[in-house]
Protein backbone atom coordinates (compact mmCIF):
# COMPACT_ATOMS: atom_id res chain seq x y z
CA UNK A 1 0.00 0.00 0.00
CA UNK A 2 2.80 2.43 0.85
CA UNK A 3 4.08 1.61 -2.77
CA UNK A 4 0.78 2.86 -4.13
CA UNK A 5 0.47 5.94 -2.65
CA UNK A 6 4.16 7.06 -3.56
CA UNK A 7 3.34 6.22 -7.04
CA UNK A 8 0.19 8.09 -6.46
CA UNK A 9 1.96 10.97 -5.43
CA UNK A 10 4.31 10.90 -7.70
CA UNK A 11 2.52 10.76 -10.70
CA UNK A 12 0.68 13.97 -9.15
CA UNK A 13 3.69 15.61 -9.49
CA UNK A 14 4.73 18.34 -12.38
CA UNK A 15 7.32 17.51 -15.15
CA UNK A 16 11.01 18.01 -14.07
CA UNK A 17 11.66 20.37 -16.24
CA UNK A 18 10.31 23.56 -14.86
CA UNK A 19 13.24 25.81 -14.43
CA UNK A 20 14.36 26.69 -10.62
CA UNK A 21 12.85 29.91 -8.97
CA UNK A 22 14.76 32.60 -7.81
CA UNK A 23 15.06 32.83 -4.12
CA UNK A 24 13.87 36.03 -3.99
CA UNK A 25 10.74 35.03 -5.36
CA UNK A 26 10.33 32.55 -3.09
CA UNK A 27 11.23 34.22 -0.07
CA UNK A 28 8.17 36.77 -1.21
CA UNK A 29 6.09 34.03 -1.67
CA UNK A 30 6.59 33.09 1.56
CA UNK A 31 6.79 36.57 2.95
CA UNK A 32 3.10 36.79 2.11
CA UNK A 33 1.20 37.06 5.26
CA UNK A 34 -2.49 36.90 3.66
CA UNK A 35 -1.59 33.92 1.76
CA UNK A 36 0.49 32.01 4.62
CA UNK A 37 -2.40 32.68 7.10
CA UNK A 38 -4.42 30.40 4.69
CA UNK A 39 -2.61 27.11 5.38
CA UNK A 40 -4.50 26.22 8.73
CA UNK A 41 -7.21 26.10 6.45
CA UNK A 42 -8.40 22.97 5.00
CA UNK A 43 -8.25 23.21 1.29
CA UNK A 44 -12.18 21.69 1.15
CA UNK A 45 -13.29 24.70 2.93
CA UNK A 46 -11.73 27.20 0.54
CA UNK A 47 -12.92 26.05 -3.17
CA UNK A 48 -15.19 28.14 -4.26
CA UNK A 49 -18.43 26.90 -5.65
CA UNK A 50 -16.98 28.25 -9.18
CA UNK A 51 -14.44 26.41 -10.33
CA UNK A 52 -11.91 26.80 -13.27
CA UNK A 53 -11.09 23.81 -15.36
CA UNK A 54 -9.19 24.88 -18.78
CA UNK A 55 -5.69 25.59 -18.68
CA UNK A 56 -3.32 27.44 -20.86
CA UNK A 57 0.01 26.40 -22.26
CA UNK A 58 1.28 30.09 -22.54
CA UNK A 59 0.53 30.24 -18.86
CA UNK A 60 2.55 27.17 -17.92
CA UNK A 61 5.67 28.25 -20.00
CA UNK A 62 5.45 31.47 -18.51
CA UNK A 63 5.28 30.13 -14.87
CA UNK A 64 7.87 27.44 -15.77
CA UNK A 65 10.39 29.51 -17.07
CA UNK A 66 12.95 31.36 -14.26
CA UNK A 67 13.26 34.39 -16.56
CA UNK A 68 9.35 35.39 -16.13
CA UNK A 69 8.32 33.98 -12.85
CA UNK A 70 7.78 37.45 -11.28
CA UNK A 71 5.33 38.04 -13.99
CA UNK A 72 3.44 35.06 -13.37
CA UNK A 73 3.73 35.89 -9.64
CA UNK A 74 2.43 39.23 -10.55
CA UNK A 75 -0.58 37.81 -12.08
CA UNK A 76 -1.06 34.99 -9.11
CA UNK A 77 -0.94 38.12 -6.58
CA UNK A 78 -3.76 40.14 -9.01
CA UNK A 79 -6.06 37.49 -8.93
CA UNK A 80 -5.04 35.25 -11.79
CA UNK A 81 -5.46 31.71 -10.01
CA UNK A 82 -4.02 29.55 -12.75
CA UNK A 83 -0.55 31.60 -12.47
CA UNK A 84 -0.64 30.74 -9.21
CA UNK A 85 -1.02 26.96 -9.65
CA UNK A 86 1.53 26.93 -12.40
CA UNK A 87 3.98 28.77 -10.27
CA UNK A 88 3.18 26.25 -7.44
CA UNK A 89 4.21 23.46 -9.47
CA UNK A 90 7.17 25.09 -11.07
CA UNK A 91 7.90 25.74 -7.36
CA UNK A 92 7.43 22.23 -5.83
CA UNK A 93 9.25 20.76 -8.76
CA UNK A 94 12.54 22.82 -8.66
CA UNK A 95 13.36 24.00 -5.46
CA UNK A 96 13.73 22.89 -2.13
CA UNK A 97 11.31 25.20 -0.17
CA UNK A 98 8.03 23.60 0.43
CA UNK A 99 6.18 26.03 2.07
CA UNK A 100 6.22 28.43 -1.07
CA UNK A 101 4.49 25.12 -3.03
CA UNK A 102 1.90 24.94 -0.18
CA UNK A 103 1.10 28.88 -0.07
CA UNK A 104 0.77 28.59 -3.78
CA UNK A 105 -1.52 25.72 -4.56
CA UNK A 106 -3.41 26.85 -1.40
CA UNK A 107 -3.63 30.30 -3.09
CA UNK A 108 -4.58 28.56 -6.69
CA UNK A 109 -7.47 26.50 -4.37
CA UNK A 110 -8.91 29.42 -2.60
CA UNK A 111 -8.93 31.32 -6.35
CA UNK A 112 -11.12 28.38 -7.93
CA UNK A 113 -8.68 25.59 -9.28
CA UNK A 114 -9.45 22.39 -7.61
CA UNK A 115 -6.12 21.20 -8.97
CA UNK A 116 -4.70 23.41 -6.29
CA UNK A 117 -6.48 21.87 -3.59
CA UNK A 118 -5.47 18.70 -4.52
CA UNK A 119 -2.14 18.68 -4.39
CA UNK A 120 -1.93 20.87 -1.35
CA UNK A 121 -3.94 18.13 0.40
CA UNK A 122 -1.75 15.53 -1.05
CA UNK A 123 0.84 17.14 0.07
CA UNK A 124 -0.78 17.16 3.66
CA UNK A 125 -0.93 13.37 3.70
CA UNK A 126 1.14 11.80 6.05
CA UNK A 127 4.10 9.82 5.21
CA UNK A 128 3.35 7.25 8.31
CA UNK A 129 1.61 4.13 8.11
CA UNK A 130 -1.11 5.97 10.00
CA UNK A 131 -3.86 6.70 7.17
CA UNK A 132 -6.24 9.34 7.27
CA UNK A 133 -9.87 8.42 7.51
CA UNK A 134 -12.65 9.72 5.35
CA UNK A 135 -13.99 12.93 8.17
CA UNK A 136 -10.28 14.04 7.32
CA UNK A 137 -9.65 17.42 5.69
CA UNK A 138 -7.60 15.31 2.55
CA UNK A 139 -9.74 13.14 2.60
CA UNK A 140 -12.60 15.94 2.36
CA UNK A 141 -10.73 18.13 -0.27
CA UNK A 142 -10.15 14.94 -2.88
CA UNK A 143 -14.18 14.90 -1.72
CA UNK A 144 -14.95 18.17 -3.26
CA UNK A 145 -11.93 18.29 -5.85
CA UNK A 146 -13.50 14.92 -7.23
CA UNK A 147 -17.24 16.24 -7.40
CA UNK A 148 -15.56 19.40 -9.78
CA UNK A 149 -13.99 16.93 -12.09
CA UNK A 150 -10.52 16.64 -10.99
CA UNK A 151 -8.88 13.44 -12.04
CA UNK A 152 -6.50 13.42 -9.68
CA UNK A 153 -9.42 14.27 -6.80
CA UNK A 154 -10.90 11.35 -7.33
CA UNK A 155 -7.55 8.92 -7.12
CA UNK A 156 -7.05 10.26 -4.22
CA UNK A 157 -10.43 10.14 -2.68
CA UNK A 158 -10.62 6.55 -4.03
CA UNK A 159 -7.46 6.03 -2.32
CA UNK A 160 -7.99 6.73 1.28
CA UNK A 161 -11.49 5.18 1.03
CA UNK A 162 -10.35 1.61 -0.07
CA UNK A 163 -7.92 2.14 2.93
CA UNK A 164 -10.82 3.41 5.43
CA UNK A 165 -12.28 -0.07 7.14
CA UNK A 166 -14.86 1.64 9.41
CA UNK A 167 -17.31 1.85 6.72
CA UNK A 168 -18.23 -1.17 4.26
CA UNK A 169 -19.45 1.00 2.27
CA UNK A 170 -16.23 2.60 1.74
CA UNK A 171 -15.04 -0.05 -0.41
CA UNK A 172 -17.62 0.71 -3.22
CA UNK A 173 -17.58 4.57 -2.57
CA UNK A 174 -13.87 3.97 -3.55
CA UNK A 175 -14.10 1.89 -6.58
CA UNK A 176 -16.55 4.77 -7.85
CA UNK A 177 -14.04 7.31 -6.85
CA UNK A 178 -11.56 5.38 -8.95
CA UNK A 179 -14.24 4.59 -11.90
CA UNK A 180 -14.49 9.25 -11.90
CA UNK A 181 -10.57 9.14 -12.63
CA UNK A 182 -10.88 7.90 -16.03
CA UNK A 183 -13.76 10.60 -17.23
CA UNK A 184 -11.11 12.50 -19.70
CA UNK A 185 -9.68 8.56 -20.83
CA UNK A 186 -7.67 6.03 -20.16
CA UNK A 187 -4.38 7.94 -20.99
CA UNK A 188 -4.65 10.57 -18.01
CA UNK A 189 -2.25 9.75 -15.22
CA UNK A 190 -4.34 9.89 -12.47
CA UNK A 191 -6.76 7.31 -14.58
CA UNK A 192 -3.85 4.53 -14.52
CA UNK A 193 -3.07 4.75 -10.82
CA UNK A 194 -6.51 4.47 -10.08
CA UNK A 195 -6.82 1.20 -12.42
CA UNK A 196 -4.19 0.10 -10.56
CA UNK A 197 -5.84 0.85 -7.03
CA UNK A 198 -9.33 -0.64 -8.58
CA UNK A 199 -7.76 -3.51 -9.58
CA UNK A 200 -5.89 -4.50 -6.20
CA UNK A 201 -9.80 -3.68 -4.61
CA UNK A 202 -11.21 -6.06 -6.83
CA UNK A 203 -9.22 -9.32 -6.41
């Protein structure tokens, strides 16, 4: 099981490629007092009931690349809630500082991308053997992420279901969590860890 959820959380992650982000970026990032004040809240209690679900590949290179990430952290800090995921990722995936990843995607979440809110709560998981039950604030953001058509919601909602045993329900909750991971096709990450997960459930 531990296997599966590091190649769960893995597969969340960005591509490798995003360029580094100036320190000084991050340090404002995390400098941000509004925005750091917003990580003792749960993610599930943030998303707004509109959500945003298109993305744009001019965005991404711009938050990817070190030469314009104060632009896209301009943008993230006007309002613009897909800089601010981008930049998260770019973030998480080339530098060492996770708090500026968690103020980011938290930032993204509270501005209407459930993709933020999922991998801030994925990256609240904890790395014990101790899994967190289905009342817990992951477990309610992949809840909510899931029900706004995030892939990767509802692999992780399927997730710590199948791994919940105080409900016997759970077990079929999960497998439809897991079934909601394949809406955009078979080819989506989050869709083959959560054939994976649905096929371990079903043996």
């Amino acid at each position: 099981m531990r296997q599966l959820l590091l190649l769960l959380f893995w597969l969340a992650q960005p591509a490798a490629w995003a360029q580094a982000a100036p320190a000084s970026l991050v340090n404002e990032v995390n400098a941000n007092r509004d925005w750091t004040a917003d990580l003792a809240t749960c993610p599930a209690d943030l998303l707004p009931t509109t959500h945003a679900h298109e993305y744009r590949s001019d965005v991404r290179q711009q938050c990817e690349s070190a030469q314009s990430q104060a632009a896209c952290l301009a943008a993230c800090k006007a309002g613009e809630a897909e800089h601010c995921y981008w930049l998260g990722n770019a973030v998480q995936s080339a530098s060492d500082n996770e708090k500026a990843a968690d103020v980011l995607f938290q930032r993204a979440c509270r501005l209407g991308i459930p993709s933020g809110c999922t991998n801030r709560a994925t990256r609240m998981m904890p790395t014990s053997k101790d899994f967190p039950k289905a009342a817990s604030c992951p477990a309610r953001t992949f809840e909510r992420t899931c029900a706004a058509k995030d892939t990767w919601g509802c692999a992780m909602r399927g997730l710590i279901l199948s791994r919940d045993k105080s409900d016997p329900r759970n077990k079929e909750r999960a497998l439809e969590a897991l079934k909601k991971a394949c809406q955009f096709g078979e080819a989506d990450a989050a869709c083959r860890a959560a054939t994976s997960l649905r096929k371990e459930l079903q043996r």
